[in-house]
Protein backbone atom coordinates (compact mmCIF):
# COMPACT_ATOMS: atom_id res chain seq x y z
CA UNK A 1 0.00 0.00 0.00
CA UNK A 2 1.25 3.40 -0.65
CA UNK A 3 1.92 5.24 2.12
CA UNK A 4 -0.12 8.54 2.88
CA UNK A 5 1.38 11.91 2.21
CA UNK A 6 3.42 13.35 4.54
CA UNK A 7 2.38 15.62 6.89
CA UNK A 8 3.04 19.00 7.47
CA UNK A 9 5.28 19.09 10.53
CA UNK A 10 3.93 22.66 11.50
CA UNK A 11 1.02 21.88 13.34
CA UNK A 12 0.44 22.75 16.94
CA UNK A 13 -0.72 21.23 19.42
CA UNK A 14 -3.33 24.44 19.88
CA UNK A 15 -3.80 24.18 16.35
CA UNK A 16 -4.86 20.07 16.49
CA UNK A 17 -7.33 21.31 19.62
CA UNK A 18 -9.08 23.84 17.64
CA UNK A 19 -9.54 21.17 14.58
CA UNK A 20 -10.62 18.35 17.11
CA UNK A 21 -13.67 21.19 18.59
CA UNK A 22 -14.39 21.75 14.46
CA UNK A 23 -14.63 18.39 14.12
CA UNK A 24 -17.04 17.72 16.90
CA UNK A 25 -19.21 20.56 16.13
CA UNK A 26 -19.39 19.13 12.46
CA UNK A 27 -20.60 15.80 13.81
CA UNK A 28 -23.19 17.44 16.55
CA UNK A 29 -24.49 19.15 13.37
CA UNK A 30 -24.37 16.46 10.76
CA UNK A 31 -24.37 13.35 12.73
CA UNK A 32 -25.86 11.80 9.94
CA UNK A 33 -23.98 12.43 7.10
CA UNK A 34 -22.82 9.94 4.20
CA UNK A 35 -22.10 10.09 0.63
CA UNK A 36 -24.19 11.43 -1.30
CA UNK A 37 -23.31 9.15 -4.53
CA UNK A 38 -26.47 6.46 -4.44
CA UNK A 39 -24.54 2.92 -5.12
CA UNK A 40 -24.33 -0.74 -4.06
CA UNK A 41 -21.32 -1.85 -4.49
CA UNK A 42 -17.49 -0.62 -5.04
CA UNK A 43 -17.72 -1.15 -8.38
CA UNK A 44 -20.48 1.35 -8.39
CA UNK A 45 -19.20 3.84 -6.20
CA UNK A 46 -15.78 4.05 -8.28
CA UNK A 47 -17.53 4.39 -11.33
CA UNK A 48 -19.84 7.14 -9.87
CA UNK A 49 -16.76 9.23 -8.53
CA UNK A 50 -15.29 9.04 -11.54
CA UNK A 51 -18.18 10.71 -13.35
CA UNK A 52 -18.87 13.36 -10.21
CA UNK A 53 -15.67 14.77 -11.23
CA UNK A 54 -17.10 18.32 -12.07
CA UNK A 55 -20.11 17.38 -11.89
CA UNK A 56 -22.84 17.20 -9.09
CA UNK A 57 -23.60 14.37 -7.06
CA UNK A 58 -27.29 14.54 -8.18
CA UNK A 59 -26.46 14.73 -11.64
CA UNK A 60 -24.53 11.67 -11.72
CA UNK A 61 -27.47 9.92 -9.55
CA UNK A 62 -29.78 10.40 -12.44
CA UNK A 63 -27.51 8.37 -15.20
CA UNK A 64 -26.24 5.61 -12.76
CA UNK A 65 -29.32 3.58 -12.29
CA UNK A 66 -29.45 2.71 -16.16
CA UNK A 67 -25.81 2.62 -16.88
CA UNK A 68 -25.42 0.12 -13.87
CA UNK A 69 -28.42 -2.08 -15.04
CA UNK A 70 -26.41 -1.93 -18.82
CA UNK A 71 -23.22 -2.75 -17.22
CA UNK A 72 -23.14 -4.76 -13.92
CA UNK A 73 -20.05 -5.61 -13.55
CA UNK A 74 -16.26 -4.85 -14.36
CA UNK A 75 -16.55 -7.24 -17.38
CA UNK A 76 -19.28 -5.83 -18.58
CA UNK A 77 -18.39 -2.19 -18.67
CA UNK A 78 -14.69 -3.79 -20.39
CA UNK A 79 -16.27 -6.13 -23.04
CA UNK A 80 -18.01 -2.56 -23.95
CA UNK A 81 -16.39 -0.07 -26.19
CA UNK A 82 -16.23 3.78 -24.64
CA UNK A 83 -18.88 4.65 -27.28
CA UNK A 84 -21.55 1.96 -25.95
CA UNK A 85 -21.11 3.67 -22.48
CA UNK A 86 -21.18 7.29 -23.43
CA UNK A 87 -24.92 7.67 -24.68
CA UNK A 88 -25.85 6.63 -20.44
CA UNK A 89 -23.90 9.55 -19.41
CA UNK A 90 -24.08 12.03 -21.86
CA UNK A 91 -25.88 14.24 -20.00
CA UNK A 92 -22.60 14.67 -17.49
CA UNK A 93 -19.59 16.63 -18.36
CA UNK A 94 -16.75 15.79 -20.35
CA UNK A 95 -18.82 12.32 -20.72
CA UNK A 96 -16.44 11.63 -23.80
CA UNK A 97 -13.22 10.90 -21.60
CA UNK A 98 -14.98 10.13 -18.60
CA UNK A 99 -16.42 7.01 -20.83
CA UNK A 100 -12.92 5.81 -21.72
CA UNK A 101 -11.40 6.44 -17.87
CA UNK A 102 -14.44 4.08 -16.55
CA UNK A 103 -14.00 1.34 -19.80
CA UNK A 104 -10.16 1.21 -19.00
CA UNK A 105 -10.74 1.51 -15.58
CA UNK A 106 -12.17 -1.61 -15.39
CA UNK A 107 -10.12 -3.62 -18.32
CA UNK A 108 -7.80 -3.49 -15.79
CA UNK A 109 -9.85 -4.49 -13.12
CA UNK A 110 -10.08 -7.47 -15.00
CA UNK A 111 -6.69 -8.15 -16.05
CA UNK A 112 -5.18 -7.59 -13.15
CA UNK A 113 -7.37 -7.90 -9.92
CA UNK A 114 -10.08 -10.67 -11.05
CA UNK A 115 -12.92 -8.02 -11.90
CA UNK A 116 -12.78 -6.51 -8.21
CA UNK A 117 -12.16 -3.29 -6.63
CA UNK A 118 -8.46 -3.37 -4.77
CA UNK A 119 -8.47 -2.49 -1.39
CA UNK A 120 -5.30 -0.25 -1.32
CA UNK A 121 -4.58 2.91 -2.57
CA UNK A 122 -1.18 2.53 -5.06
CA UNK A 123 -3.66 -0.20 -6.73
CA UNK A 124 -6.82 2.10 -6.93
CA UNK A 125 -4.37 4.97 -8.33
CA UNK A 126 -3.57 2.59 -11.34
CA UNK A 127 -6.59 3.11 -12.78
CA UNK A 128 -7.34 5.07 -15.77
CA UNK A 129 -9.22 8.08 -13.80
CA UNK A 130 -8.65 7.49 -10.44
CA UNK A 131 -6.42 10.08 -8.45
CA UNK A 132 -6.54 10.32 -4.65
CA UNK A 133 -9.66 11.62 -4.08
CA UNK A 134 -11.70 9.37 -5.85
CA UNK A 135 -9.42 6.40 -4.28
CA UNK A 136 -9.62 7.95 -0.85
CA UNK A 137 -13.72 7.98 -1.36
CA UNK A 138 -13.99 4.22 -2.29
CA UNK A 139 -11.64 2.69 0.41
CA UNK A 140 -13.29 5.24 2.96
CA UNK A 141 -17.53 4.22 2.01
CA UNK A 142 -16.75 0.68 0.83
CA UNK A 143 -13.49 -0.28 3.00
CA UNK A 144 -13.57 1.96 6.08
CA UNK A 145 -9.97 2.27 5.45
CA UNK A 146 -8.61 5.77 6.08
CA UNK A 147 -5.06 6.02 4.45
CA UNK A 148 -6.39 9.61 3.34
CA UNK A 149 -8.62 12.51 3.51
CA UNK A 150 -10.88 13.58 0.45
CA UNK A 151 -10.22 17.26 -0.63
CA UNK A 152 -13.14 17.93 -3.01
CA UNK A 153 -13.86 21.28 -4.21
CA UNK A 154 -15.92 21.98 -0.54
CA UNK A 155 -13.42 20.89 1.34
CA UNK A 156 -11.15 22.79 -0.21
CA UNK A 157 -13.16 25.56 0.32
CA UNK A 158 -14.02 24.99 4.03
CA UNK A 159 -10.23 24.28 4.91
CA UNK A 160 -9.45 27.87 4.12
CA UNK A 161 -12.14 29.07 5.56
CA UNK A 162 -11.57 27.75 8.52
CA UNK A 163 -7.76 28.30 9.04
CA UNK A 164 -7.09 24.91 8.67
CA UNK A 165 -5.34 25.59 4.97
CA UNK A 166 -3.52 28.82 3.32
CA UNK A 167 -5.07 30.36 0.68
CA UNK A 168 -3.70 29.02 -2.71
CA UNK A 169 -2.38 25.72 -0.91
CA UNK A 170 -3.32 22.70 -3.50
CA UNK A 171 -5.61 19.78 -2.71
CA UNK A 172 -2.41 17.49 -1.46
CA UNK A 173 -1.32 20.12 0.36
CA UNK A 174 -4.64 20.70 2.03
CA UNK A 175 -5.10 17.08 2.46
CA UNK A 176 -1.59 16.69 4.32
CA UNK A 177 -2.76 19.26 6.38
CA UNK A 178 -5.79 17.83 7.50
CA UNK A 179 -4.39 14.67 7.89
CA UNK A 180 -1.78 15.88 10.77
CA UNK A 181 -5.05 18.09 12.15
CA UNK A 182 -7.35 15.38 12.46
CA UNK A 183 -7.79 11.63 13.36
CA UNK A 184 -7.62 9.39 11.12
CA UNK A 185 -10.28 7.21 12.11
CA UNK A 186 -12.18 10.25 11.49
CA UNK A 187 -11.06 10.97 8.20
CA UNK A 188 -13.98 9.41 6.23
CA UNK A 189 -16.84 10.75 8.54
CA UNK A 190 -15.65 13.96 8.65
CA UNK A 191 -15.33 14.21 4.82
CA UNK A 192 -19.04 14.11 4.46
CA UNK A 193 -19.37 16.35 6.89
CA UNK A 194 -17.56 18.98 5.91
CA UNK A 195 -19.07 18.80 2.33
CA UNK A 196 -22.79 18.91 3.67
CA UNK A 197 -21.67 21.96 5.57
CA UNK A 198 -20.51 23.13 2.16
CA UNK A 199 -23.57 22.45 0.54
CA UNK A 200 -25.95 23.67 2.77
CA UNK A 201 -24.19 26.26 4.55
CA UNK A 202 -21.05 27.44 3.80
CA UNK A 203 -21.17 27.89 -0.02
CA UNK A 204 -19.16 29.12 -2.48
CA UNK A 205 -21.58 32.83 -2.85
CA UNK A 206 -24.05 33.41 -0.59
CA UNK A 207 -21.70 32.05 2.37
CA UNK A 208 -23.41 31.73 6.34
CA UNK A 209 -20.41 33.22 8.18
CA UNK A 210 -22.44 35.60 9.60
CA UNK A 211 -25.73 33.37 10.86
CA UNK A 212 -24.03 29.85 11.17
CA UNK A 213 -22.62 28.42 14.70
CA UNK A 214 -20.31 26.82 12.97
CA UNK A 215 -18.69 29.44 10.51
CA UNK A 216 -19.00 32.17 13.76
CA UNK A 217 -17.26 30.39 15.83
CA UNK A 218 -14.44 28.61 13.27
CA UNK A 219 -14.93 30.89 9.77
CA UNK A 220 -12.59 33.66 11.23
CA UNK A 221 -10.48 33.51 7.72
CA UNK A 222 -13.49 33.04 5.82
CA UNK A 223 -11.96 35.68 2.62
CA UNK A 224 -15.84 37.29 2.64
CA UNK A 225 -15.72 37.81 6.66
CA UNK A 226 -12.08 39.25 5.70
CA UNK A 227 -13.19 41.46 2.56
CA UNK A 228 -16.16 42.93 4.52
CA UNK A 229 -14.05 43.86 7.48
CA UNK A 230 -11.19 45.32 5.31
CA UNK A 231 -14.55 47.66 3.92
CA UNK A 232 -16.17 48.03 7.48
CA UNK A 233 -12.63 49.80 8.34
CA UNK A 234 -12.08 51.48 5.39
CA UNK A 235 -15.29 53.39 5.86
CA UNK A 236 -14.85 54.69 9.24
């Protein structure tokens, strides 16, 4: 198994106190959160990832039912050609490649792990498609093994928002970060529930820093909170 990636060495104790109290307010708020991505089986929830990959969770819940029932297994979707997948998710972005990641994804499912999803992360990541994230999703929901955290695009988000991450840092980055901040038996959990506080709260426009418990009490480098206190003080 590959190993995770390496920490960041600067975190503080003070600094892994204030992301355990995060983390516990996430799951007294969302105690119930899960993936959003409706599937059965690995196989399933790799292929959805794969296709969420800009694109929304609900989108790719309307194609899967059909292109599952087409394609049940890995040698199904590999005895296929990209072009018989493609017309069940044409409605999802960049459907063309995403078509030939999941068909190659799983000829080599086939060839060289018997038609099932691996259980480790340097075998997920030798799939056509697959980069952490999407291997850190499947071995989290299907495995409950935690060898990483997901950085998705609210995570991302949330990180810098709330101090956890520097602004411009990149998704490893982040997720090294996170990794040293929280525990790792955590790591899956708290995934979903940072991106339900993303979705429901904390958005992108529109953000709750202001009415949230949550983003009042941990949003403090929230850029919005910053940008309307830089004008607050400007205009006095």
């Amino acid at each position: 198994m590959a190993p995770p990636p390496r920490p960041t060495p600067r975190v503080t104790h003070q600094a892994r106190a204030r992301a355990l109290k995060l983390a516990d307010a996430l799951r007294a708020q969302y105690a119930d959160a899960h993936c959003e991505l409706v599937f059965k089986n690995p196989l399933q929830l790799l292929v959805a990832t794969i296709l969420s990959a800009q694109a929304t969770d609900v989108s790719v819940n309307k194609v899967t039912p059909a292109l599952f029932a087409a394609f049940p297994t890995a040698e199904a979707f590999a005895r296929a050609t990209p072009a018989e997948i493609e017309p069940f998710i044409r409605s999802i972005g960049l459907f063309r490649s995403k078509a030939k990641s999941i068909h190659d994804s799983c000829k080599t499912l086939v060839e060289r792990f018997g038609g099932e999803v691996p259980r480790s992360m340097d075998e997920l990541l030798q799939l056509r498609g697959v980069a952490r994230k999407t291997a850190n999703v499947v071995l989290g929901n299907c495995f409950n093994i935690n060898v990483g955290f997901v950085v998705d695009t609210h995570i991302q988000r949330l990180a810098v928002r709330f101090g956890l991450a520097k602004p411009g840092e990149n998704p490893q980055k982040i997720e090294q970060r996170l990794m040293a901040l929280l525990p790792q038996e955590r790591w899956c959990e708290l995934s979903h529930q940072f991106i339900w506080h993303g979705r429901r709260a904390c958005k992108a426009r529109g953000v709750a820093c202001g009415e949230h418990p949550i983003c009042s009490a941990f949003g403090k480098a929230c850029e919005l909170r910053v940008s309307a206190k830089k004008k607050r003080t400007r205009s006095r």
